[in-house]
Each structure stands twice: as structure tokens, then as C-alpha cells.
N, C-alpha and C. Protein backbone atom coordinates (compact mmCIF):
# COMPACT_ATOMS: atom_id res chain seq x y z
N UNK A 1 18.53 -9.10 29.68
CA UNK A 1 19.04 -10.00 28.67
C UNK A 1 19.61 -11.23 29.37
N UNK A 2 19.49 -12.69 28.15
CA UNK A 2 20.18 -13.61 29.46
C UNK A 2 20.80 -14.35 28.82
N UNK A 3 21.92 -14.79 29.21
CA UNK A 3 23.38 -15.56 27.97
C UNK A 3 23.29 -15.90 26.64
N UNK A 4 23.55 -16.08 26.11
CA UNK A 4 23.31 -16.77 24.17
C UNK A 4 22.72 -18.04 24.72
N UNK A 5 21.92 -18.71 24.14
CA UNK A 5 21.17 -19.64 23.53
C UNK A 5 21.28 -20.61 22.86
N UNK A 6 22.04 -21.93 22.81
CA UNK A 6 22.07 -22.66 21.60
C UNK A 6 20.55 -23.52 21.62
N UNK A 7 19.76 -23.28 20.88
CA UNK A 7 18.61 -24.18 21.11
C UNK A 7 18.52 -25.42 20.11
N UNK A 8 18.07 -26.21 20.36
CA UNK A 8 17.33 -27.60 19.65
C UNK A 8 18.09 -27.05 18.28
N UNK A 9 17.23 -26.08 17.78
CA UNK A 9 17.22 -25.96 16.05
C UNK A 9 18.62 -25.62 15.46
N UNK A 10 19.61 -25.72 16.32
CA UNK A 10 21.20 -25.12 16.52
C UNK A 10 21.39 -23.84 16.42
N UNK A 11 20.46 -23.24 16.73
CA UNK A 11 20.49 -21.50 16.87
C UNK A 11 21.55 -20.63 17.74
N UNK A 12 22.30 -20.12 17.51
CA UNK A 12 23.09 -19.38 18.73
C UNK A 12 22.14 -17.72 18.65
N UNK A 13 21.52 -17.98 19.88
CA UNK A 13 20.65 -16.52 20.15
C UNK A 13 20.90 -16.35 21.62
N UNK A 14 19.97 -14.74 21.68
CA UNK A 14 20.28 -14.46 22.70
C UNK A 14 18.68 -14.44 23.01
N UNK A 15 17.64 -14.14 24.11
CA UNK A 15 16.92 -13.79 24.97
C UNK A 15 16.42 -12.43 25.66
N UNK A 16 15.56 -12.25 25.02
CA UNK A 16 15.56 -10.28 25.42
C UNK A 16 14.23 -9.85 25.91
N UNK A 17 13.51 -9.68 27.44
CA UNK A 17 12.71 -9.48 27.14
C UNK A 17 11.98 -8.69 26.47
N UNK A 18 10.50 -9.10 26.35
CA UNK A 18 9.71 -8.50 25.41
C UNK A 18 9.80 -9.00 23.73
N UNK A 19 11.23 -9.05 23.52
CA UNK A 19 11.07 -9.31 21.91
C UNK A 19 11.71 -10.59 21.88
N UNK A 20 11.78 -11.45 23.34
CA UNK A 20 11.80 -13.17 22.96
C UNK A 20 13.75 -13.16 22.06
N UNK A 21 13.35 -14.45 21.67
CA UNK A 21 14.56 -15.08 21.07
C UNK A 21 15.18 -14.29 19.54
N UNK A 22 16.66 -13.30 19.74
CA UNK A 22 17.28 -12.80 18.94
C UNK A 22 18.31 -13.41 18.26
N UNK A 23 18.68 -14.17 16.95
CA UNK A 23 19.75 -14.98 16.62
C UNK A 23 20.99 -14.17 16.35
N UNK A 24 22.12 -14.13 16.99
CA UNK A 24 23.19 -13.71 16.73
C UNK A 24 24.12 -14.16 15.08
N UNK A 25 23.46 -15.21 14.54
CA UNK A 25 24.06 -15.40 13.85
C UNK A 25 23.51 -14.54 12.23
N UNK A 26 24.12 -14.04 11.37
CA UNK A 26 23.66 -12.89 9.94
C UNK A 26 22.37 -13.57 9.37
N UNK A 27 22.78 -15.06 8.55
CA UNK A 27 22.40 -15.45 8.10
C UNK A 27 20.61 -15.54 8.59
N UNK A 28 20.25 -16.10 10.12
CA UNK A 28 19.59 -16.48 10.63
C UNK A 28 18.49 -15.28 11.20
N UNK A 29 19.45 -14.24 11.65
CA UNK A 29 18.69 -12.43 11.35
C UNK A 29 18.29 -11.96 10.42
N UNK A 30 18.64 -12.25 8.85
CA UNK A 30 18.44 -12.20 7.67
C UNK A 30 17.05 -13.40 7.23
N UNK A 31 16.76 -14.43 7.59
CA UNK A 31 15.97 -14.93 7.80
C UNK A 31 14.69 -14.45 8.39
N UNK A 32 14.93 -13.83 9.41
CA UNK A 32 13.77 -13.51 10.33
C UNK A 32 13.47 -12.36 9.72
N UNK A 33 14.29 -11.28 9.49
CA UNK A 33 13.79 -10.08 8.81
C UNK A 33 12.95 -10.32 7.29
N UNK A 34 13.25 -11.50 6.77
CA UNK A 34 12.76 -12.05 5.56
C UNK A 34 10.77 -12.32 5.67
N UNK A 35 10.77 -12.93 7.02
CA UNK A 35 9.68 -13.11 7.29
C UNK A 35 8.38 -12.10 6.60
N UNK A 36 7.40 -12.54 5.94
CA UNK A 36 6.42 -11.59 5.81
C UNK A 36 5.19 -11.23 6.73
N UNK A 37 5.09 -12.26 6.82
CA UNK A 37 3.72 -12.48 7.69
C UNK A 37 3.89 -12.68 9.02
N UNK A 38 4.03 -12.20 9.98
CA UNK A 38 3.77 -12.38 12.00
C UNK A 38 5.21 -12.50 11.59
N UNK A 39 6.25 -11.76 11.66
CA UNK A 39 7.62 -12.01 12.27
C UNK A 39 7.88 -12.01 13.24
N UNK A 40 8.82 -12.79 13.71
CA UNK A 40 9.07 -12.41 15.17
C UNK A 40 9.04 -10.86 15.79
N UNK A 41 9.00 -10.58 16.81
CA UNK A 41 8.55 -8.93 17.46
C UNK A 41 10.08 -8.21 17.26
N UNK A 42 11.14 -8.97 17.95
CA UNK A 42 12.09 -8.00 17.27
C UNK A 42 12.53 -7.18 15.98
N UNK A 43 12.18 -8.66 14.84
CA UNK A 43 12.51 -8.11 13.41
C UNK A 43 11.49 -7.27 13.07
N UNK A 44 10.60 -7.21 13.66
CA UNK A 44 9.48 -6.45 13.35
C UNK A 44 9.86 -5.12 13.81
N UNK A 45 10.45 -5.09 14.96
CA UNK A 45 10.68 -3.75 15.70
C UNK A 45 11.83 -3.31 14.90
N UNK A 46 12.69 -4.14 14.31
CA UNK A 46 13.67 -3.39 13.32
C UNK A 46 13.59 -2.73 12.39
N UNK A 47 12.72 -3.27 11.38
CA UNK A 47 12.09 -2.94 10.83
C UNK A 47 11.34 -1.88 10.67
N UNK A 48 10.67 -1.74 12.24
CA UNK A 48 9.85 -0.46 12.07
C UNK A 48 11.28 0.60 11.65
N UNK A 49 12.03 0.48 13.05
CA UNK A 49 12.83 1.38 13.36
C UNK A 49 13.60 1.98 12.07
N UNK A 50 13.66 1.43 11.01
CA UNK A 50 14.44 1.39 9.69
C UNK A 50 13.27 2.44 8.85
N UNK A 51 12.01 2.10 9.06
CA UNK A 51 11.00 2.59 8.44
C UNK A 51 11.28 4.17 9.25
N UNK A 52 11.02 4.31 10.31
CA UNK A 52 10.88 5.20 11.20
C UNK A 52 11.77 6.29 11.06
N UNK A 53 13.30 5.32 10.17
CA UNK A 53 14.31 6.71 10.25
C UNK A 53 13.92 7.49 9.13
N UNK A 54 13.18 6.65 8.39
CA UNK A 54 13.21 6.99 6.37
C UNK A 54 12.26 8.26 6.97
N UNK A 55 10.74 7.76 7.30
CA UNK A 55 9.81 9.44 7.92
C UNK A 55 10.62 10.52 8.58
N UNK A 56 11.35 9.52 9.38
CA UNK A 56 12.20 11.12 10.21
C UNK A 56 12.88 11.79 9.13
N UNK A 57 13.69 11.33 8.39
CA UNK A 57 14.60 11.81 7.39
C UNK A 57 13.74 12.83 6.43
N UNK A 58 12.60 12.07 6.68
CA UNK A 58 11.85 12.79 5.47
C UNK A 58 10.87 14.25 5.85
N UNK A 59 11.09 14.00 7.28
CA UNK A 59 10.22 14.99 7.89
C UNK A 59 11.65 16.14 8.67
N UNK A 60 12.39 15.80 9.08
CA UNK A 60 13.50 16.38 9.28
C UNK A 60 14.27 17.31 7.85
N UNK A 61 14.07 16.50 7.38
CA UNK A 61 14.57 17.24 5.76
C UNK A 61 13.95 18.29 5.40
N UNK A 62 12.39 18.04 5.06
CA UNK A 62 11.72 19.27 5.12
C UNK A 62 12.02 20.78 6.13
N UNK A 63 12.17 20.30 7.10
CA UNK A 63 12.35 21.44 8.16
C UNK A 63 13.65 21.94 7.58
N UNK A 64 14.64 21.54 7.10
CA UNK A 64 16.37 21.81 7.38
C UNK A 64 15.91 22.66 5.77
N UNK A 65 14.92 22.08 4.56
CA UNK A 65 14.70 22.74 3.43
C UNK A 65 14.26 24.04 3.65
N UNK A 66 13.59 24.04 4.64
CA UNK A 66 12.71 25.38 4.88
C UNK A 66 13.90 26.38 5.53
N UNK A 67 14.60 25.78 6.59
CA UNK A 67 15.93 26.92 7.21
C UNK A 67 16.82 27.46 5.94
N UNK A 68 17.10 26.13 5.01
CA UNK A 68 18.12 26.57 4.16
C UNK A 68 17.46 27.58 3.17
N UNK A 69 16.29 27.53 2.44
CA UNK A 69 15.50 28.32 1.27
C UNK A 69 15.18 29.41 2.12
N UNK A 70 14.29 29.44 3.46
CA UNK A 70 13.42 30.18 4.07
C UNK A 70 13.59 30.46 5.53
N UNK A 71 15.36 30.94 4.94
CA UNK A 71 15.63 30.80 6.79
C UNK A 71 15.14 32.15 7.92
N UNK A 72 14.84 33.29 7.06
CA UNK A 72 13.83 34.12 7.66
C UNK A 72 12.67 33.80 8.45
N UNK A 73 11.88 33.05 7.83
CA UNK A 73 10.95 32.50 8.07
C UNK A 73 10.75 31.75 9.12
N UNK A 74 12.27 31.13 9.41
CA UNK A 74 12.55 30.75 11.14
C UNK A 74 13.81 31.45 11.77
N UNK A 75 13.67 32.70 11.72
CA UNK A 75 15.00 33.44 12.20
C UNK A 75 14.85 33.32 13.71
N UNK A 76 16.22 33.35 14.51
CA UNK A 76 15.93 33.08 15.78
C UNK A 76 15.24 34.55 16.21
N UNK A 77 15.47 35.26 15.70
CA UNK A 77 14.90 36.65 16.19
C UNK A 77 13.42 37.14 16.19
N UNK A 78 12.87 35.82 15.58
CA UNK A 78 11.12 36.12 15.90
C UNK A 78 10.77 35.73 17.42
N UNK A 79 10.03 36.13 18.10
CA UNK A 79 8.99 36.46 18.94
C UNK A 79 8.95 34.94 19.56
N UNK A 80 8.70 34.35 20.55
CA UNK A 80 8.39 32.87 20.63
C UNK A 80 7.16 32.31 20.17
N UNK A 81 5.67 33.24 20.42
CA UNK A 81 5.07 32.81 20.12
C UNK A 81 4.67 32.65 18.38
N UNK A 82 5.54 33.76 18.03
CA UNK A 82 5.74 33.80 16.39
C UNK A 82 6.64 32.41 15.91
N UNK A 83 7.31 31.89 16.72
CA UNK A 83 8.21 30.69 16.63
C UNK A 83 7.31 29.86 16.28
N UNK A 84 6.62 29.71 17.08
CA UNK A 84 5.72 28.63 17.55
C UNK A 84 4.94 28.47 16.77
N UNK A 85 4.58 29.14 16.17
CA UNK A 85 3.31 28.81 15.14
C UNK A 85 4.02 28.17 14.09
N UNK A 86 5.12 29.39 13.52
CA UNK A 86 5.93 28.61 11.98
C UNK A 86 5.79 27.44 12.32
N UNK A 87 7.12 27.51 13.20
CA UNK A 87 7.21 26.25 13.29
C UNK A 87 6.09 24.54 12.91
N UNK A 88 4.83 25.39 13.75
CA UNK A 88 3.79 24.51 13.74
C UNK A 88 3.10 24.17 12.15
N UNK A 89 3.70 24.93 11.26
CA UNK A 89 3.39 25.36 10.25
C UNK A 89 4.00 24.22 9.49
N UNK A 90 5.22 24.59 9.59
CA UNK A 90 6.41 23.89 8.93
C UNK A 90 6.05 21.90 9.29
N UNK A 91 5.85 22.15 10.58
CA UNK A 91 5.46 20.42 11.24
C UNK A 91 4.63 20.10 10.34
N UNK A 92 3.69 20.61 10.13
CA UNK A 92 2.19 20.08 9.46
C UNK A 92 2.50 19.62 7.78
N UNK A 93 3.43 20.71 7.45
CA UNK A 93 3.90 20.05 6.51
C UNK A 93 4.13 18.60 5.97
N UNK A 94 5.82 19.09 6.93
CA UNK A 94 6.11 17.81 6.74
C UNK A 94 5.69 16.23 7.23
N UNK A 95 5.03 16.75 8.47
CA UNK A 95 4.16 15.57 8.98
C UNK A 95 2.95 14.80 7.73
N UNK A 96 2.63 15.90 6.74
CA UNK A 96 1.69 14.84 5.75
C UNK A 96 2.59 14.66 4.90
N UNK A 97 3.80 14.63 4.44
CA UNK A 97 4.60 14.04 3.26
C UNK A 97 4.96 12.60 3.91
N UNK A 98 5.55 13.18 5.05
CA UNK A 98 6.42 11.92 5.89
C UNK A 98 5.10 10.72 6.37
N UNK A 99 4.18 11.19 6.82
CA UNK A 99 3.40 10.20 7.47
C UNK A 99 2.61 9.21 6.38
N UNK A 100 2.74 9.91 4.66
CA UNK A 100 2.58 9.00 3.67
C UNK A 100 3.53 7.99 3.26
N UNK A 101 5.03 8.96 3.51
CA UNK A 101 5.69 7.91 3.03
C UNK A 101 5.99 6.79 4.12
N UNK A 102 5.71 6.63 5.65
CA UNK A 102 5.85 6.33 6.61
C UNK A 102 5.01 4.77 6.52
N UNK A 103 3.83 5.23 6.07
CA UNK A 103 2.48 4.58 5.94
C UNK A 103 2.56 3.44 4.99
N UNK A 104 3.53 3.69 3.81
CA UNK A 104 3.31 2.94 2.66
C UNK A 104 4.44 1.91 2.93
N UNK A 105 5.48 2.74 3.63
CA UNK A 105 6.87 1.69 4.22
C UNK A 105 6.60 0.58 5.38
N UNK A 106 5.68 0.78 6.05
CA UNK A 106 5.09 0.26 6.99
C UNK A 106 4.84 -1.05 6.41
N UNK A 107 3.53 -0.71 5.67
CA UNK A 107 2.66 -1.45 4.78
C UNK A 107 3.24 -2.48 4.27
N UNK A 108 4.22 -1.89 3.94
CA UNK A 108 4.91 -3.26 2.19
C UNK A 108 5.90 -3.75 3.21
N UNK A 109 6.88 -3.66 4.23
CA UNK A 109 7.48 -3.87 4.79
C UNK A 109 7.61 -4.16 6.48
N UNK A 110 7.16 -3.76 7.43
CA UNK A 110 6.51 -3.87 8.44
C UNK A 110 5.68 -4.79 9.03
N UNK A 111 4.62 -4.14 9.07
CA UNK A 111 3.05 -4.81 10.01
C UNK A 111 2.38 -5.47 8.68
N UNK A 112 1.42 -6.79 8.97
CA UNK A 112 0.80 -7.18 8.11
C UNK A 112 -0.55 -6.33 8.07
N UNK A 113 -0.91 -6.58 6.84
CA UNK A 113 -2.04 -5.35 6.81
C UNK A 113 -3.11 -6.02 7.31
N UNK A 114 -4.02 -5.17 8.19
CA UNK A 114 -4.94 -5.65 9.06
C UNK A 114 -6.37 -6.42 8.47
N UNK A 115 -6.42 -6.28 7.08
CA UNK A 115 -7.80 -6.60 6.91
C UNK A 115 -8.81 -5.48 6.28
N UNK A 116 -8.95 -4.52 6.61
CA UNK A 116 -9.73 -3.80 7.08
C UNK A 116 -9.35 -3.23 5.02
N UNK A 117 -10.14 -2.27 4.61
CA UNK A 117 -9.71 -1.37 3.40
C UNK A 117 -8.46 -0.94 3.72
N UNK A 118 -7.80 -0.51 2.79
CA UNK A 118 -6.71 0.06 2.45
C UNK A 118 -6.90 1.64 3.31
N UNK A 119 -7.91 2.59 2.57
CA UNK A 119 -8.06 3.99 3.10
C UNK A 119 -8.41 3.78 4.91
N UNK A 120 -9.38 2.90 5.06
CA UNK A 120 -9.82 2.78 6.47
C UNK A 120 -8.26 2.54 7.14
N UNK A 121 -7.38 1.45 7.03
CA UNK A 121 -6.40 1.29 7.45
C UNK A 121 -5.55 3.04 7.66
N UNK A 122 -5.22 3.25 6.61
CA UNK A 122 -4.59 4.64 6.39
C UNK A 122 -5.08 5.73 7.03
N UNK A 123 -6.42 5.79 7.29
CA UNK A 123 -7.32 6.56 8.18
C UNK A 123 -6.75 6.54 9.91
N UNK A 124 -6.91 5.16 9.63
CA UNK A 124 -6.32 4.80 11.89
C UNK A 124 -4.96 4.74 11.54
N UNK A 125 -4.03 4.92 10.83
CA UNK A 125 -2.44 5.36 10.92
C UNK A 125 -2.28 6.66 10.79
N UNK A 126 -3.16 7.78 9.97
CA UNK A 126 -2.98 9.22 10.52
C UNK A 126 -3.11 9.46 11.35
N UNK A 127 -4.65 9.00 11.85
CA UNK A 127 -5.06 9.86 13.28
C UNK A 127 -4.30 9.53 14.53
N UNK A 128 -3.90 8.16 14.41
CA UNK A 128 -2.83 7.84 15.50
C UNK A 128 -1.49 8.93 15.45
N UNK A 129 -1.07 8.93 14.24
CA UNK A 129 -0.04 9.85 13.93
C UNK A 129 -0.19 11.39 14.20
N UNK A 130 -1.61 11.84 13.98
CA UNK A 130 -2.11 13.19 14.76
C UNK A 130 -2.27 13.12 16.09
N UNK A 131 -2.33 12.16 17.14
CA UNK A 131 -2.58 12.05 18.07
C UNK A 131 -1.15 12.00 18.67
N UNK A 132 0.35 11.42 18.25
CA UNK A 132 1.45 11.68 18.42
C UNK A 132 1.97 12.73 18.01
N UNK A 133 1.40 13.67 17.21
CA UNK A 133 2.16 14.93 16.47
C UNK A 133 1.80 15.80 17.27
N UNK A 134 0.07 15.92 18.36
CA UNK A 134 -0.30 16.72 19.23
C UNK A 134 0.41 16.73 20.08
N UNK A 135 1.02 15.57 20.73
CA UNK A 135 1.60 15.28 22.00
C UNK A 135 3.23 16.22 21.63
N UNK A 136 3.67 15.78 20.45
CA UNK A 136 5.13 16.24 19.95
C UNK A 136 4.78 17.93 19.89
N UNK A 137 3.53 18.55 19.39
CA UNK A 137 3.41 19.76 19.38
C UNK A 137 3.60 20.61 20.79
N UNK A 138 3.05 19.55 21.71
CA UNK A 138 3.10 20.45 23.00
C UNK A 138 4.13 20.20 23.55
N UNK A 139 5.41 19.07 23.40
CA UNK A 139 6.84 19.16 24.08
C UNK A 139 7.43 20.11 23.14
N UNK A 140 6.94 20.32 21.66
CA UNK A 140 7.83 21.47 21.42
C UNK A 140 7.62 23.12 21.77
N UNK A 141 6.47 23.32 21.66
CA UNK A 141 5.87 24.47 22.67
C UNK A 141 6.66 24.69 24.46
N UNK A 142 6.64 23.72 24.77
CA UNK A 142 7.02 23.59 26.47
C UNK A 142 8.72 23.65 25.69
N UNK A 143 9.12 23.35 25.28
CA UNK A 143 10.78 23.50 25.02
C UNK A 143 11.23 25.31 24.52
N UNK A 144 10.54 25.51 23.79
CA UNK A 144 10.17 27.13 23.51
C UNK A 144 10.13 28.42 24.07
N UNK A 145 9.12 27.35 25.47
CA UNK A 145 8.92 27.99 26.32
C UNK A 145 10.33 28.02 27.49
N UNK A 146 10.92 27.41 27.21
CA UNK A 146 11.86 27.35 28.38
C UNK A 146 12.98 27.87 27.95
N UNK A 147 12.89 28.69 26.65
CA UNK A 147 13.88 29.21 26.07
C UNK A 147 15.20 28.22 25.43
N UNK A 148 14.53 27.01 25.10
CA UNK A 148 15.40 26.24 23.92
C UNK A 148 15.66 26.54 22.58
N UNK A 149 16.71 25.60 22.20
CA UNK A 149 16.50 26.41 20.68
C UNK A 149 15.62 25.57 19.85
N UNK A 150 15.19 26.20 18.59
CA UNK A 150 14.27 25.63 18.01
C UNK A 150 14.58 24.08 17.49
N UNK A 151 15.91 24.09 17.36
CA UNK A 151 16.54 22.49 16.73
C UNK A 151 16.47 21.76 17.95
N UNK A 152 16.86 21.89 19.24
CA UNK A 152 16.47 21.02 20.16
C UNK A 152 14.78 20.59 20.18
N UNK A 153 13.70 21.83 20.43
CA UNK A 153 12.10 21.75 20.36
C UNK A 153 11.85 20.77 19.34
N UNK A 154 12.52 20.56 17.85
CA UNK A 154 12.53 19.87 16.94
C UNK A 154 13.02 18.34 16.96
N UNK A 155 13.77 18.51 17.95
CA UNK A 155 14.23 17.22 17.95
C UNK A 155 13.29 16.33 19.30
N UNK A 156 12.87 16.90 20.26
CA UNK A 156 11.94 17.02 21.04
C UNK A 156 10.59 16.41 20.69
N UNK A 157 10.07 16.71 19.52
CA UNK A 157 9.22 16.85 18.45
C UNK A 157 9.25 15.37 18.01
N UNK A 158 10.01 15.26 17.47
CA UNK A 158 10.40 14.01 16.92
C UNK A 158 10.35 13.06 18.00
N UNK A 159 10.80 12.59 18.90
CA UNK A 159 11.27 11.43 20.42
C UNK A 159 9.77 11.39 20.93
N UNK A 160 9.14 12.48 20.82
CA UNK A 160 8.02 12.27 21.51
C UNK A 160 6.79 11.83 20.91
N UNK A 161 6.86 12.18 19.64
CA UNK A 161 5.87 11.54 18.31
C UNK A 161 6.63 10.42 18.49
N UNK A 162 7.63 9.73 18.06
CA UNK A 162 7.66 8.21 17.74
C UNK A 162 7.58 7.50 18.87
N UNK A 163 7.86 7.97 20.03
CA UNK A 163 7.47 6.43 21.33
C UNK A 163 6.06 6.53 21.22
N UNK A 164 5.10 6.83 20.93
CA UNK A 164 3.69 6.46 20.83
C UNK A 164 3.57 5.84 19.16
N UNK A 165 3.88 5.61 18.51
CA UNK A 165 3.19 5.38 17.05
C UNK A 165 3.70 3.50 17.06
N UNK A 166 4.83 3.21 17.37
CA UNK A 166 4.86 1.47 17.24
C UNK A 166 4.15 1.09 17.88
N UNK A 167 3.36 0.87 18.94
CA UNK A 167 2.71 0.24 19.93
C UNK A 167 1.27 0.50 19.02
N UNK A 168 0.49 1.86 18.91
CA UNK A 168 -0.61 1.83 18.27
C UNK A 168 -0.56 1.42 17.00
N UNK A 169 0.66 1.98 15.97
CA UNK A 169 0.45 1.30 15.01
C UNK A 169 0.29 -0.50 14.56
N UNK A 170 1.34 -1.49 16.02
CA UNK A 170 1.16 -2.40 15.82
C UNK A 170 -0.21 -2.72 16.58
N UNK A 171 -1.08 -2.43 17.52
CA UNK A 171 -2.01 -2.77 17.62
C UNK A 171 -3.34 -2.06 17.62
N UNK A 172 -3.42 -1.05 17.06
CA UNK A 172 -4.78 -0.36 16.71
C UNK A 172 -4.88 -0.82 15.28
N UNK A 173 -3.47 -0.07 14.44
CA UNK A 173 -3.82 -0.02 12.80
C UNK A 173 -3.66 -1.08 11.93
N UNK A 174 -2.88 -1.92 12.20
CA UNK A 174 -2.46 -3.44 11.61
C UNK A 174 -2.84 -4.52 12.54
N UNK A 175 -3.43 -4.18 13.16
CA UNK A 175 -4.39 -5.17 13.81
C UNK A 175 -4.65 -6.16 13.12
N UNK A 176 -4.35 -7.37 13.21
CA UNK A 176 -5.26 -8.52 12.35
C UNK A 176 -6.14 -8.87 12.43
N UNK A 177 -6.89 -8.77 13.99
CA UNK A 177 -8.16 -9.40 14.28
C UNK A 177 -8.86 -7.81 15.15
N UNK A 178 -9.32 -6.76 14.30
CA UNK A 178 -10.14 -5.85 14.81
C UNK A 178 -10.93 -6.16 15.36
N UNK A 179 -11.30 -5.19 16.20
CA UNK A 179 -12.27 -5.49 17.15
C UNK A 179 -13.30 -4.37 17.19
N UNK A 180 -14.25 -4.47 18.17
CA UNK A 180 -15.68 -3.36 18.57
C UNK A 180 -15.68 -2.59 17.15
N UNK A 181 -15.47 -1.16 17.41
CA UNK A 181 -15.38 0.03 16.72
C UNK A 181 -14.38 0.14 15.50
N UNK A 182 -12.97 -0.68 15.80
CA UNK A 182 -11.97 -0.21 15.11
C UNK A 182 -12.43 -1.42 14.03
N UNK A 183 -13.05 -1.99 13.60
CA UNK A 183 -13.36 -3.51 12.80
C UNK A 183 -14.20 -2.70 11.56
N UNK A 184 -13.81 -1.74 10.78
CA UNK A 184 -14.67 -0.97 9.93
C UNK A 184 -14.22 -1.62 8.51
């Protein structure tokens, strides 16, 4: 990061790499988050991150519904590899409620929509999202395995699915200018 900023336009910001010029001032952050179209990368990244808690919440919730209604069903006293599956059970779940409502928050709020159909779009934001839920499946398996508890594996689950989904989602699925294969 590098000192505040007063620039030309009388901005008091700060400098960050990667996400460029941040305005310290409400009004002027409120502005940028306003943006619809190409916002700057930070408000964009806020944005996601705001989006990102609503899926977690929504995918986290499910799991905490299932302990509270169906807490048998994840008693610590099953088997690990009996863990492991519910569990995997329970993920899949909530991974298609959350990754709709994830998708649509994105959409209206987020990334500009790429162009492409609506379903085609929605198509390369699951599979990206299956391709982070695999990765999250096997840190929660390896956490399992090391004799964690299942709410840590879960939370595990979660950190490791979302550092992969902003980067592809902003440039595989909202892509503006598709390319080769992904241009359907």
C-alpha cells in the first residue's frame, strides 16, 4: 500500500496493489460501488465478497439445518469414512441452493454479464463452482483424515472453494470478450 492520494479530481485515496486507486472518502466509495458496468477491481472485489458471504450463509446454514433437525445423521460417533460421505451429501446439497443464489447475486450485482446466453453463462459458473467444490471436497476429506472435527473440515471446505471462484468467475464466466471454446 502507498500513502493517501490527493489526485487532480480532489480525491483523497489510497493505492493498493492489484486493485489500483481506493477512495477513502464514503461518498466517493459509494460512487464506485454504484458503478454498473467495468467498476473499478476493488468495488468489484467488494462486492463479490458481500455476494460471497450471502452463498456462504446460505450454504453454511444448510449444514447447521441439517446438525440442528438431523443431528444423528452427523453424529461425531460415525465412522470417518461414514463422515465423509454425509457430509459429502449434505455439501451437494447445499452447494446447488447456494451456487444459485450465488449466481443470480453475482449477475445483478457483481460481474457484467458476459454476452454469451444466460444458461450458457450459468453453465461456466457451476462447473467452475464444481471444480472449486472438488478441490474443497478433498481439503475436507484430508482434514477428516487427520482427525479434525467436522466444523473445522467445513470450514476448510468453504476457504478452499472460494479462493478459486473470483478469479474464474471474473475471467472465464463474465468474460466480456470470450474467446476460442468458452465464446458459445
Amino acid at each position: 500500500m502507498s500513502a493517501p492520494n490527493n489526485s487532480s479530481k480532489g480525491r483523497c485515496s489510497i493505492k493498493v496493489p492489484v486493485f489500483g486507486e481506493i477512495p477513502l472518502h464514503p461518498s466517493e466509495m459509494l460512487a464506485d460501488l454504484k458503478v454498473g458496468e467495468n467498476p473499478p477491481l476493488w468495488a468489484q472485489f467488494f462486492k463479490y465478497i458481500i455476494c460471497g458471504f450471502l452463498g456462504a450463509a446460505v450454504f453454511f446454514g444448510i449444514y447447521a439445518l441439517v446438525r440442528i433437525f438431523y443431528g444423528d445423521y452427523l453424529a461425531d460417533s460415525l465412522s470417518s469414512e461414514v463422515m465423509k460421505s454425509r457430509l459429502t451429501r449434505v455439501f451437494i446439497m447445499a452447494f446447488v441452493i447456494a451456487n444459485v443464489v450465488s449466481y443470480f447475486t453475482n449477475w445483478m450485482f457483481v460481474f457484467t454479464p458476459s454476452g454469451r446466453s444466460r444458461w450458457v453463462e450459468f453453465g461456466f459458473f457451476i462447473l467452475v463452482a464444481a471444480g472449486s467444490f472438488y478441490i474443497g471436497d478433498l481439503a475436507k476429506d484430508w482434514f477428516i483424515d487427520l482427525g479434525l472435527h467436522k466444523d473445522l473440515a467445513t470450514l476448510s471446505f468453504g476457504i478452499s472453494s472460494a479462493v478459486v471462484n473470483f478469479v474464474a468467475r471474473k475471467y472465464l464466466v463474465f468474460n466480456q470478450k470470450p474467446t476460442g471454446s468458452l465464446a458459445l
